[in-house]
ModelCIF file with pLDDT and N, C-alpha, C, O atoms, coordinates in Angstrom:
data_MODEL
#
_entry.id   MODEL 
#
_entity.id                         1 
_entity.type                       polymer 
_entity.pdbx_number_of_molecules   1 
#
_entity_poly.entity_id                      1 
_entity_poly.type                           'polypeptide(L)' 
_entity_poly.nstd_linkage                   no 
_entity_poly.nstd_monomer                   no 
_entity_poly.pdbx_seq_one_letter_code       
;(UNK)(UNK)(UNK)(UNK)(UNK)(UNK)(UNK)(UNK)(UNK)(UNK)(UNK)(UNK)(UNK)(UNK)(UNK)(UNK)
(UNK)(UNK)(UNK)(UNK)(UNK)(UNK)(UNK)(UNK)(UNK)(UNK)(UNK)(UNK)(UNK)(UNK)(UNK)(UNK)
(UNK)(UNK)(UNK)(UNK)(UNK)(UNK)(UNK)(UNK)(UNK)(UNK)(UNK)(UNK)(UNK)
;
_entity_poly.pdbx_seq_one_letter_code_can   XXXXXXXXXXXXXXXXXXXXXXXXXXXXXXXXXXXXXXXXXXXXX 
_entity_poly.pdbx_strand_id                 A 
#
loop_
_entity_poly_seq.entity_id 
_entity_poly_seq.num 
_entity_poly_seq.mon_id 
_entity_poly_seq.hetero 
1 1  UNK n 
1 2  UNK n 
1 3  UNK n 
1 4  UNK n 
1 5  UNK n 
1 6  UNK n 
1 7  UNK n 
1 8  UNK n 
1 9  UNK n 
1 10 UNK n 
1 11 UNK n 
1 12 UNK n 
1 13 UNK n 
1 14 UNK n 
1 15 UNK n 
1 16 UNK n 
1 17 UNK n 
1 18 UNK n 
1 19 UNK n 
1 20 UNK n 
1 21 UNK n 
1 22 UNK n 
1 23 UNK n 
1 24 UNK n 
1 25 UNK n 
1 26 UNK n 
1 27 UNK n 
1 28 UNK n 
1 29 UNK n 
1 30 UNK n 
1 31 UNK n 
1 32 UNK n 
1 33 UNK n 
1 34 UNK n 
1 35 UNK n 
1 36 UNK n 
1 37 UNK n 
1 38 UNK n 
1 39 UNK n 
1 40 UNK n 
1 41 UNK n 
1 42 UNK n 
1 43 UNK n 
1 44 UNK n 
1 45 UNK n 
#
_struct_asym.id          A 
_struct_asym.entity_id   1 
#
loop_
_ma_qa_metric.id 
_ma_qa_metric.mode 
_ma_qa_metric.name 
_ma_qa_metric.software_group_id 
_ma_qa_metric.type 
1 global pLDDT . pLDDT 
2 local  pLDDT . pLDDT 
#
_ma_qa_metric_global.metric_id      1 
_ma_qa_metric_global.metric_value   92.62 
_ma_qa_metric_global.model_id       1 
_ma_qa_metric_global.ordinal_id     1 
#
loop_
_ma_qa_metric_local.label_asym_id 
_ma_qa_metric_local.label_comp_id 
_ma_qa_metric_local.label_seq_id 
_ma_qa_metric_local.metric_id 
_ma_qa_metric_local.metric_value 
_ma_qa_metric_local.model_id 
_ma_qa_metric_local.ordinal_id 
A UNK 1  2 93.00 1 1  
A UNK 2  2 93.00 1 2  
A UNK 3  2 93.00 1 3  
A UNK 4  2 94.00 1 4  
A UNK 5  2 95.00 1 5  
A UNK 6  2 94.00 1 6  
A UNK 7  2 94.00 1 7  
A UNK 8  2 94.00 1 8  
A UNK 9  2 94.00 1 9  
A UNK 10 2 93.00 1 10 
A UNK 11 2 94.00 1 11 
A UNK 12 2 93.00 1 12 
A UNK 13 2 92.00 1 13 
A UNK 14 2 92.00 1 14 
A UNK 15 2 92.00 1 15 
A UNK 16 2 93.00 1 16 
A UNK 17 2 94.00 1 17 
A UNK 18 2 95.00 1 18 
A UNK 19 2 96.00 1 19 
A UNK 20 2 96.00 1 20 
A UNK 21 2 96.00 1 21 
A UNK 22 2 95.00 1 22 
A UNK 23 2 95.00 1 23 
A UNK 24 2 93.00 1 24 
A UNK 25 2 92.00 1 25 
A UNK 26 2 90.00 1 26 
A UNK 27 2 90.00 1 27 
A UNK 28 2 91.00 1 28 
A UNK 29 2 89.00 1 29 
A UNK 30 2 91.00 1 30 
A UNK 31 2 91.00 1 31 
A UNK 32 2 91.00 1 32 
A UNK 33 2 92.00 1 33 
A UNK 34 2 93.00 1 34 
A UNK 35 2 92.00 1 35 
A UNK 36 2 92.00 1 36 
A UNK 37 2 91.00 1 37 
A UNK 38 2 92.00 1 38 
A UNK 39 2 91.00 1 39 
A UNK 40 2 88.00 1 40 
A UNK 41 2 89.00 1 41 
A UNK 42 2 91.00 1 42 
A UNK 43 2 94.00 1 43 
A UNK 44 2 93.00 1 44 
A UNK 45 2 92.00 1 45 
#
loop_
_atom_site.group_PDB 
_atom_site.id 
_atom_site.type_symbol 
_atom_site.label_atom_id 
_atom_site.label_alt_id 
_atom_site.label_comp_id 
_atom_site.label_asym_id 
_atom_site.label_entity_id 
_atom_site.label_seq_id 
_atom_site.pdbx_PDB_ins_code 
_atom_site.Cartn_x 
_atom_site.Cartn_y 
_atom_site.Cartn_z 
_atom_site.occupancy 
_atom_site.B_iso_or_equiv 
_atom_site.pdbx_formal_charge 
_atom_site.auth_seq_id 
_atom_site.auth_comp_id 
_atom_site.auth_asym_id 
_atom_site.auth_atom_id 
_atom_site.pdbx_PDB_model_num 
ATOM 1   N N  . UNK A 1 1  ? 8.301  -27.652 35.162 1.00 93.00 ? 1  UNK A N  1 
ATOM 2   C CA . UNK A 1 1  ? 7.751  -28.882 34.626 1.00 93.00 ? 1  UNK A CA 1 
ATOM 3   C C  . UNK A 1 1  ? 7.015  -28.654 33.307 1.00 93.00 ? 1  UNK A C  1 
ATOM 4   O O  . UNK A 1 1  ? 7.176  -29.529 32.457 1.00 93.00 ? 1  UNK A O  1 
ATOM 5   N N  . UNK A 1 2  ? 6.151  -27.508 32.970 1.00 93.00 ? 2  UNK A N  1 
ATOM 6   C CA . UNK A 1 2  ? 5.637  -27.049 32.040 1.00 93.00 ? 2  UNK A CA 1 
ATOM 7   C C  . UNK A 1 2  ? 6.696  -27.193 30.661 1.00 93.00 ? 2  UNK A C  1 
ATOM 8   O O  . UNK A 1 2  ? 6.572  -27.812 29.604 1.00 93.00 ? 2  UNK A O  1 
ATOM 9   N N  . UNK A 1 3  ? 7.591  -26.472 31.110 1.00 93.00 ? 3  UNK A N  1 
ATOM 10  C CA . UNK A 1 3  ? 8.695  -26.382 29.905 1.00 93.00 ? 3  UNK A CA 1 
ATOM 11  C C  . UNK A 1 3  ? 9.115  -27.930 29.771 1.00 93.00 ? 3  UNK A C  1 
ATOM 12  O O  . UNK A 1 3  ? 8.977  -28.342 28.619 1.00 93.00 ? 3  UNK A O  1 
ATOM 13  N N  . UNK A 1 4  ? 9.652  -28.987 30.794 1.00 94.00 ? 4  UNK A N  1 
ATOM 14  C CA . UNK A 1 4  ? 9.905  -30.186 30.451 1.00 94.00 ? 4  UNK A CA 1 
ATOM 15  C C  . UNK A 1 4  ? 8.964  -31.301 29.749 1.00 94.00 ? 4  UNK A C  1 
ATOM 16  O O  . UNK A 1 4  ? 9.468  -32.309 29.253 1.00 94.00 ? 4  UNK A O  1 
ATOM 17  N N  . UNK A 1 5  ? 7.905  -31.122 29.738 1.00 95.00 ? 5  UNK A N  1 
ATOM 18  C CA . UNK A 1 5  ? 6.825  -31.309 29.558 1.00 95.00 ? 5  UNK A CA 1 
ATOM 19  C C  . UNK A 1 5  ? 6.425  -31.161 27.855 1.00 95.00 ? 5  UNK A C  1 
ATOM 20  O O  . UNK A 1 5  ? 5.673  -31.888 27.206 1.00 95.00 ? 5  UNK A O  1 
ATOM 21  N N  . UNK A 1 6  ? 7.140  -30.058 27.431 1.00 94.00 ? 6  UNK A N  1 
ATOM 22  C CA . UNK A 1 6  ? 6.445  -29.089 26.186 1.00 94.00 ? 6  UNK A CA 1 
ATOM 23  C C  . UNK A 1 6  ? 7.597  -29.660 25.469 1.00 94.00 ? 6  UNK A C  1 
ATOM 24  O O  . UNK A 1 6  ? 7.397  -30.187 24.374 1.00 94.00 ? 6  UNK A O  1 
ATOM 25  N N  . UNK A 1 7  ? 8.928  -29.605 26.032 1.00 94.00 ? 7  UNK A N  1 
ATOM 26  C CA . UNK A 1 7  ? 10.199 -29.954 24.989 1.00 94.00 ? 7  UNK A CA 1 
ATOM 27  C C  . UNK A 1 7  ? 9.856  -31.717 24.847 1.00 94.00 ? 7  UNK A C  1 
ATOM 28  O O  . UNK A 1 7  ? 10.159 -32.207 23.759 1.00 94.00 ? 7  UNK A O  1 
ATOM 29  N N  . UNK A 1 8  ? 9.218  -32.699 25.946 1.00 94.00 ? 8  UNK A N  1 
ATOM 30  C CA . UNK A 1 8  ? 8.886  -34.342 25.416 1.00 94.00 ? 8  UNK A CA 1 
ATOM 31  C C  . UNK A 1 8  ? 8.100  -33.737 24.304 1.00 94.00 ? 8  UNK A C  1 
ATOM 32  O O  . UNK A 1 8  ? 8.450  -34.079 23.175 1.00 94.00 ? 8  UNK A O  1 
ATOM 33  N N  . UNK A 1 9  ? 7.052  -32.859 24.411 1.00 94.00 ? 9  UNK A N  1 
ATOM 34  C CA . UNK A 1 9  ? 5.708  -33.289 23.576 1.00 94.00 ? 9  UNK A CA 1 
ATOM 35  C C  . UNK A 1 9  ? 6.121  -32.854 21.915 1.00 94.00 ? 9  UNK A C  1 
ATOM 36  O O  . UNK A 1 9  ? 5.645  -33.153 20.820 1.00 94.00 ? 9  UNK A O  1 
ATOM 37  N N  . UNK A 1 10 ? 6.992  -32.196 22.265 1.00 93.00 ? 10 UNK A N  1 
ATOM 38  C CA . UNK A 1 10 ? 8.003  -31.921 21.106 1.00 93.00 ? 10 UNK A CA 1 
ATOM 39  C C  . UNK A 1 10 ? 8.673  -33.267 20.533 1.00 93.00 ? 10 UNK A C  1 
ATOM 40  O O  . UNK A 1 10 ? 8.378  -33.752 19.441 1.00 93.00 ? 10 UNK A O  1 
ATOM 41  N N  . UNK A 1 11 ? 9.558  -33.767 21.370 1.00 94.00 ? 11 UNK A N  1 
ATOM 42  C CA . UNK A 1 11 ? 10.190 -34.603 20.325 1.00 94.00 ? 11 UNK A CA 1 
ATOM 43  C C  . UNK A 1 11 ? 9.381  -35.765 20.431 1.00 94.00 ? 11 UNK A C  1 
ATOM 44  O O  . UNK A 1 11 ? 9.537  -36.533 19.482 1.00 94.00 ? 11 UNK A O  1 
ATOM 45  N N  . UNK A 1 12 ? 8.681  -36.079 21.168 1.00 93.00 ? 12 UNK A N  1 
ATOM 46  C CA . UNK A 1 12 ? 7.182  -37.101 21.104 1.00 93.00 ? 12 UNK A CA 1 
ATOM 47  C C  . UNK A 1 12 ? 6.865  -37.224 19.452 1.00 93.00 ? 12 UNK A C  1 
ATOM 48  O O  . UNK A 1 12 ? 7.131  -38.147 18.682 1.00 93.00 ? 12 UNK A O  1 
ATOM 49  N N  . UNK A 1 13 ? 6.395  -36.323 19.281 1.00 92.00 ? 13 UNK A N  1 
ATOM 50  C CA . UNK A 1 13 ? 5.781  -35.652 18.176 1.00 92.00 ? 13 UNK A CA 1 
ATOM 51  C C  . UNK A 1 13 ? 6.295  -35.604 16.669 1.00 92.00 ? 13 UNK A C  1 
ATOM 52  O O  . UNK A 1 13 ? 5.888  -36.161 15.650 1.00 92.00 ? 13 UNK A O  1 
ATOM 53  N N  . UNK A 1 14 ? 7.678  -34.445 16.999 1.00 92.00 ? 14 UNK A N  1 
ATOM 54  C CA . UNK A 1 14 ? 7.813  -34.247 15.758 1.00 92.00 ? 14 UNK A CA 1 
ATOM 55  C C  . UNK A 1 14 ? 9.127  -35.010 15.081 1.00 92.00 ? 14 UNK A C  1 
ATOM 56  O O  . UNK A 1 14 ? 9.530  -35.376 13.977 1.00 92.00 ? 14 UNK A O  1 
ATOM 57  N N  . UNK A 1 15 ? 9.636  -35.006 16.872 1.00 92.00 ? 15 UNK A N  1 
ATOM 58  C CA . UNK A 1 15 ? 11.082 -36.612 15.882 1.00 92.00 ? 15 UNK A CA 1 
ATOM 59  C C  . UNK A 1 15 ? 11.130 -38.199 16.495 1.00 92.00 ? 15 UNK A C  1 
ATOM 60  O O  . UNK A 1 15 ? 11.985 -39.007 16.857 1.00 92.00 ? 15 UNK A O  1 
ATOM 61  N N  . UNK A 1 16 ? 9.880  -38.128 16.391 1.00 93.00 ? 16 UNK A N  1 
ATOM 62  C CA . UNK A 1 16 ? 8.980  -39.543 16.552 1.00 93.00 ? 16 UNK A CA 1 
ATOM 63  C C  . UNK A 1 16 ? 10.172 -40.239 17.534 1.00 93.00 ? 16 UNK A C  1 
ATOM 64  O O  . UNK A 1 16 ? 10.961 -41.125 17.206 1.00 93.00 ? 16 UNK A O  1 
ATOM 65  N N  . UNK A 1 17 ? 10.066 -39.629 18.706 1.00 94.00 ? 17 UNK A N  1 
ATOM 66  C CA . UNK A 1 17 ? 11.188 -40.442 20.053 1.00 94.00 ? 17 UNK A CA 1 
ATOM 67  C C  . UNK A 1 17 ? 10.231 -41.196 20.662 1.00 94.00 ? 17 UNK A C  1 
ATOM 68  O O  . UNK A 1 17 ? 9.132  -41.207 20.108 1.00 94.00 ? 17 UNK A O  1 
ATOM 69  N N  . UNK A 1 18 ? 10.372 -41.851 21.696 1.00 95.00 ? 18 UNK A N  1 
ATOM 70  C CA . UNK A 1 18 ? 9.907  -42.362 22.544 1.00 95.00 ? 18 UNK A CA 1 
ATOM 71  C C  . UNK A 1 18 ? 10.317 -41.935 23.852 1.00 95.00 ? 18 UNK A C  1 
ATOM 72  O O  . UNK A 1 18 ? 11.269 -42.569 24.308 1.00 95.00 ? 18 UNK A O  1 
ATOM 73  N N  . UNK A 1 19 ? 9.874  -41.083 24.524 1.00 96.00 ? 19 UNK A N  1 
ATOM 74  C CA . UNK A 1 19 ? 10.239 -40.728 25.986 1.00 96.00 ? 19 UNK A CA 1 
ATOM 75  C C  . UNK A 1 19 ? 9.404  -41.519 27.487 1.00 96.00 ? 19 UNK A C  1 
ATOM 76  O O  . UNK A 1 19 ? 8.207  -41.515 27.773 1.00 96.00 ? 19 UNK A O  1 
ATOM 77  N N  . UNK A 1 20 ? 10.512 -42.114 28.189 1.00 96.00 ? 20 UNK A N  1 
ATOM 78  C CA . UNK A 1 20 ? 10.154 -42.505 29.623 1.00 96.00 ? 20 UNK A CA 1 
ATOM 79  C C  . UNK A 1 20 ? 10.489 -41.869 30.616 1.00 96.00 ? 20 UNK A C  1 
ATOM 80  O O  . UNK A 1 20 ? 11.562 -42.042 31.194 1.00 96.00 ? 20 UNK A O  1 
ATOM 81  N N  . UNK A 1 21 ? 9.388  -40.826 31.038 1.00 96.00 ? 21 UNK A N  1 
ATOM 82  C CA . UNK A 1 21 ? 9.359  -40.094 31.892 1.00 96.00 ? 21 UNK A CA 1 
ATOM 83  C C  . UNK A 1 21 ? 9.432  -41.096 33.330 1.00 96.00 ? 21 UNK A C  1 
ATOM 84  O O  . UNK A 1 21 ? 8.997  -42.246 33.380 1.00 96.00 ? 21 UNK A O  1 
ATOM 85  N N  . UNK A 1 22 ? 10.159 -40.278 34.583 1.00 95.00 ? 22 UNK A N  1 
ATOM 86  C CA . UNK A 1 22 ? 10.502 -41.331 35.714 1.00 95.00 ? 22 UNK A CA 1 
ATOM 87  C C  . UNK A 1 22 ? 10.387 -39.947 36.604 1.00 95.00 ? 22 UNK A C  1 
ATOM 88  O O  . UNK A 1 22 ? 10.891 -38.851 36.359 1.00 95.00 ? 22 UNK A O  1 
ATOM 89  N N  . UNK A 1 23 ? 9.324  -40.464 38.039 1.00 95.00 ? 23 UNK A N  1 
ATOM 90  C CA . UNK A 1 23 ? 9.432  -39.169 38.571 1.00 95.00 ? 23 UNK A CA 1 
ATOM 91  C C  . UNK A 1 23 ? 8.423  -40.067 40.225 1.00 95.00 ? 23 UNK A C  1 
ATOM 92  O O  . UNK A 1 23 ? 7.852  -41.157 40.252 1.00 95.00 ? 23 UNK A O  1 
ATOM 93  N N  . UNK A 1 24 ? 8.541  -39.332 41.018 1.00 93.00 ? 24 UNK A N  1 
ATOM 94  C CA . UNK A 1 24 ? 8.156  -39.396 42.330 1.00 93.00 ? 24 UNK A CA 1 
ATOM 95  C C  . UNK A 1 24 ? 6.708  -38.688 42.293 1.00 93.00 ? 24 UNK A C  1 
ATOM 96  O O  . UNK A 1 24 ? 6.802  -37.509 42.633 1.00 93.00 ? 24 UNK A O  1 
ATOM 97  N N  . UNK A 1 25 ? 5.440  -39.071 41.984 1.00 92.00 ? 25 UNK A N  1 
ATOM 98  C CA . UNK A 1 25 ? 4.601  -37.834 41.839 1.00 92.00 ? 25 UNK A CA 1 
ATOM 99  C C  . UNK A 1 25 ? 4.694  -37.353 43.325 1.00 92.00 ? 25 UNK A C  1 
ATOM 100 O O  . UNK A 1 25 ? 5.031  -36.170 43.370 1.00 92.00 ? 25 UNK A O  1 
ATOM 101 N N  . UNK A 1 26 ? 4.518  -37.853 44.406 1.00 90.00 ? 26 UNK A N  1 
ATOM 102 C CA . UNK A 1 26 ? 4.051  -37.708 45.370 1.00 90.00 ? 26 UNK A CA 1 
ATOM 103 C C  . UNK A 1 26 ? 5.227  -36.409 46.159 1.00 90.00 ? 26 UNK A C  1 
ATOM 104 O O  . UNK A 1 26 ? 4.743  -35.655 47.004 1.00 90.00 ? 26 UNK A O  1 
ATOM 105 N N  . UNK A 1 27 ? 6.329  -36.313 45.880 1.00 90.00 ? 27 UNK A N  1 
ATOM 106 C CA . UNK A 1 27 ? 7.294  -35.380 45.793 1.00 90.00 ? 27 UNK A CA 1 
ATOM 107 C C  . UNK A 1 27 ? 7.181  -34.083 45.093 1.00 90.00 ? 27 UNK A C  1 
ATOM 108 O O  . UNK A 1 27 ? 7.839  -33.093 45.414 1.00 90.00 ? 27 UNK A O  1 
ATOM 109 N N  . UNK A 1 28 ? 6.121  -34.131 43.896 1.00 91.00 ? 28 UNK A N  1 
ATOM 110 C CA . UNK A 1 28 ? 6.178  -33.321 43.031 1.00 91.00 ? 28 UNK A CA 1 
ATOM 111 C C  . UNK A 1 28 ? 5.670  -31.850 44.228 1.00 91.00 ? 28 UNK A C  1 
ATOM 112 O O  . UNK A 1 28 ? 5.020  -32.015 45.261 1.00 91.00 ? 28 UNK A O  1 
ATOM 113 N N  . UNK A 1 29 ? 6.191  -30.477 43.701 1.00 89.00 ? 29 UNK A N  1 
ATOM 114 C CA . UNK A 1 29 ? 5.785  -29.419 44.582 1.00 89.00 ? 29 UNK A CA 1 
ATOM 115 C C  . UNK A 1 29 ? 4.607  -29.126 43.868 1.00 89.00 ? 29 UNK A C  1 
ATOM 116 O O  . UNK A 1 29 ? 4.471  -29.380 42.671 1.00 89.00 ? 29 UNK A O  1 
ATOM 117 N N  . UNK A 1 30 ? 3.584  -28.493 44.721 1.00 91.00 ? 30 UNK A N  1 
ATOM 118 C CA . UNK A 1 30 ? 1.893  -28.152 44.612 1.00 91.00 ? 30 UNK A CA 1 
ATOM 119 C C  . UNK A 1 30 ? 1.880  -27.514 42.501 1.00 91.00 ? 30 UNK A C  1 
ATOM 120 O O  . UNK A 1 30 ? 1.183  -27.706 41.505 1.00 91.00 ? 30 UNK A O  1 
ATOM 121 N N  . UNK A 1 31 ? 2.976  -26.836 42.834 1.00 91.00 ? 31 UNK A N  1 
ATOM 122 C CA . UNK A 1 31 ? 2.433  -26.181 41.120 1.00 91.00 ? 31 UNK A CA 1 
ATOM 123 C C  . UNK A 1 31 ? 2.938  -26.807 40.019 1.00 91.00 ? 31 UNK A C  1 
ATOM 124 O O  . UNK A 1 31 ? 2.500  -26.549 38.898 1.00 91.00 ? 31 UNK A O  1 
ATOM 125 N N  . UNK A 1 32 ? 4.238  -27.990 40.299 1.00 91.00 ? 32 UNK A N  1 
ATOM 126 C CA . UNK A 1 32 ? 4.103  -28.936 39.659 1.00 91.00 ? 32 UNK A CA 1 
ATOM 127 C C  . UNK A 1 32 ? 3.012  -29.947 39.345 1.00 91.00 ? 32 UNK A C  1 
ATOM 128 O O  . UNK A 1 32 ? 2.687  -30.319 38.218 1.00 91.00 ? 32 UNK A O  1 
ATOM 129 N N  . UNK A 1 33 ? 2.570  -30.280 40.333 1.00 92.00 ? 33 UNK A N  1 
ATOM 130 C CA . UNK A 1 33 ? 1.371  -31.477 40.592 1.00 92.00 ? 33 UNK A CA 1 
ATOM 131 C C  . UNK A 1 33 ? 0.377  -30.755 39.706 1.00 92.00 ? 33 UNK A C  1 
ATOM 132 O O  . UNK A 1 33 ? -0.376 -31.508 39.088 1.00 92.00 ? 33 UNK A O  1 
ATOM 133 N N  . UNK A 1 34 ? 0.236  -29.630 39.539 1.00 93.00 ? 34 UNK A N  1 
ATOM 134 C CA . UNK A 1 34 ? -1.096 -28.703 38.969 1.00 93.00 ? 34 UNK A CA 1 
ATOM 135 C C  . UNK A 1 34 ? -0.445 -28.268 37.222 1.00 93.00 ? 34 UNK A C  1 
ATOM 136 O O  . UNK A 1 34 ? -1.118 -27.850 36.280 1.00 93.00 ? 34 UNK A O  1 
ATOM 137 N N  . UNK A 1 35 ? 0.817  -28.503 37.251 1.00 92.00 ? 35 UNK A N  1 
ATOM 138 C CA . UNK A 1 35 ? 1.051  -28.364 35.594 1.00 92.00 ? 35 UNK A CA 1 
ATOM 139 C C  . UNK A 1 35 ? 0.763  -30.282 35.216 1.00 92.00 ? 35 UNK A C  1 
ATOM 140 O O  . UNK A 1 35 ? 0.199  -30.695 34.203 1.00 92.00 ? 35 UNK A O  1 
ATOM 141 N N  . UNK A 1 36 ? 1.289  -31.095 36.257 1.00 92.00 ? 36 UNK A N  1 
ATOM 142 C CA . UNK A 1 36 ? 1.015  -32.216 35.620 1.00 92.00 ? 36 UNK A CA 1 
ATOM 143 C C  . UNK A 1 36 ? -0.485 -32.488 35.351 1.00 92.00 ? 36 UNK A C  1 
ATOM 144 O O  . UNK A 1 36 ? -0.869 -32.757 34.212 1.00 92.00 ? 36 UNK A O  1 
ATOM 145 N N  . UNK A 1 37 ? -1.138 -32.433 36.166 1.00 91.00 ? 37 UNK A N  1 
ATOM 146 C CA . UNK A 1 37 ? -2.471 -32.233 35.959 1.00 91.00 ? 37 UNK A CA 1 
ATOM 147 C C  . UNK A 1 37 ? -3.164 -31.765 34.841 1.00 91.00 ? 37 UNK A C  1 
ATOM 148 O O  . UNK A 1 37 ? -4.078 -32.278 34.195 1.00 91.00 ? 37 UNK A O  1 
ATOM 149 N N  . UNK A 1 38 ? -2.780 -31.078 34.763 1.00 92.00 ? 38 UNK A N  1 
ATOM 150 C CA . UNK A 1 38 ? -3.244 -29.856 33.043 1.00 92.00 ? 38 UNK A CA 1 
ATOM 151 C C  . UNK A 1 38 ? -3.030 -30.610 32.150 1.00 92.00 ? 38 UNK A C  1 
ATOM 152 O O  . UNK A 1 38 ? -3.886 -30.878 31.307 1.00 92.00 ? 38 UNK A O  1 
ATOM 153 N N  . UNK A 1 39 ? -1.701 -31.162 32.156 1.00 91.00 ? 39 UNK A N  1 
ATOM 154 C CA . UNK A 1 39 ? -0.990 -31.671 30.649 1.00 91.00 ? 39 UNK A CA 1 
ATOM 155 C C  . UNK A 1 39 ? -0.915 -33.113 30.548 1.00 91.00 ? 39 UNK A C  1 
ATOM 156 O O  . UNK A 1 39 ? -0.824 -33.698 29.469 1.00 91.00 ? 39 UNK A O  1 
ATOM 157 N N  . UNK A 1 40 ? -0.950 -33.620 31.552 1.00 88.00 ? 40 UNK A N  1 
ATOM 158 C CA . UNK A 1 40 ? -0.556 -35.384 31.346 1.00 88.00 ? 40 UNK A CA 1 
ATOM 159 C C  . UNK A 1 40 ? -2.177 -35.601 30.301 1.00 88.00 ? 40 UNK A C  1 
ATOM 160 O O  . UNK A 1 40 ? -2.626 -34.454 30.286 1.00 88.00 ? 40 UNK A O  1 
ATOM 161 N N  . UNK A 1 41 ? -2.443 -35.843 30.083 1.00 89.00 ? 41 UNK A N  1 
ATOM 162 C CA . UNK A 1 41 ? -3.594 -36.271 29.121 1.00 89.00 ? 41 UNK A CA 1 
ATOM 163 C C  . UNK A 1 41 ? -2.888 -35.975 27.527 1.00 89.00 ? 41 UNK A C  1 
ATOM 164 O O  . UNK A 1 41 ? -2.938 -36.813 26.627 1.00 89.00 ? 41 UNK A O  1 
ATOM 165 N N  . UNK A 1 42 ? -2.113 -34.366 27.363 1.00 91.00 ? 42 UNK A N  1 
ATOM 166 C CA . UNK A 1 42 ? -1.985 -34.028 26.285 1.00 91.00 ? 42 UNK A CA 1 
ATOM 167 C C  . UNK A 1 42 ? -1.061 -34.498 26.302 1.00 91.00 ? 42 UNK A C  1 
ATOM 168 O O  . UNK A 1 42 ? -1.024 -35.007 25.182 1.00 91.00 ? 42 UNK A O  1 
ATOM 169 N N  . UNK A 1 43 ? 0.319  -34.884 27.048 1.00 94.00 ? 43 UNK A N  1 
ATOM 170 C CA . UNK A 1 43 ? 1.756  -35.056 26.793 1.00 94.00 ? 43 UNK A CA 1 
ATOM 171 C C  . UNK A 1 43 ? 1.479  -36.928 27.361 1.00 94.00 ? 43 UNK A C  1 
ATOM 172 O O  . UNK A 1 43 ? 1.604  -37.651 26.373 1.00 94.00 ? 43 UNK A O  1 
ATOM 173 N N  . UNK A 1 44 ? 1.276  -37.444 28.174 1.00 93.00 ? 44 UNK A N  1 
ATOM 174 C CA . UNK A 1 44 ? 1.546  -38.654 28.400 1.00 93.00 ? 44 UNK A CA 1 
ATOM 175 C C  . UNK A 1 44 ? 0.512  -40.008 27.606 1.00 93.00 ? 44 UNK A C  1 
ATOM 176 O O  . UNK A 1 44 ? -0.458 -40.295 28.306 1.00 93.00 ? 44 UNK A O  1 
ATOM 177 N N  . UNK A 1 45 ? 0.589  -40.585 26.669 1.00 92.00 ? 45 UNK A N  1 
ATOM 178 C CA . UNK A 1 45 ? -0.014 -41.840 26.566 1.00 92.00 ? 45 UNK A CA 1 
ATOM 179 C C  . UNK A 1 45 ? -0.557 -43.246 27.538 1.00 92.00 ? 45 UNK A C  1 
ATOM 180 O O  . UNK A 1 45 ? -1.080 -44.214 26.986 1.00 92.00 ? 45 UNK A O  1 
#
């Protein structure tokens, strides 16, 4: 998730996309839930 995460904040960023992330959090596995955690502030609006 880290890496999926890093390649949005990438084209977020630098080739001005618009990404709609679609996902089950509640599915997510424990060290997913803990990379989303970390990063959704920096990667999600």
């Amino acid at each position: 998730l880290d890496e999926i995460l890093g390649f949005v904040e990438n084209i977020a960023q630098r080739k001005e996309c618009k990404v709609i992330l679609i996902y089950d959090e509640d599915s997510l596995g424990e060290n997913a839930k803990d990379v989303l955690t970390k990063y959704r502030e920096k990667v999600i609006d």
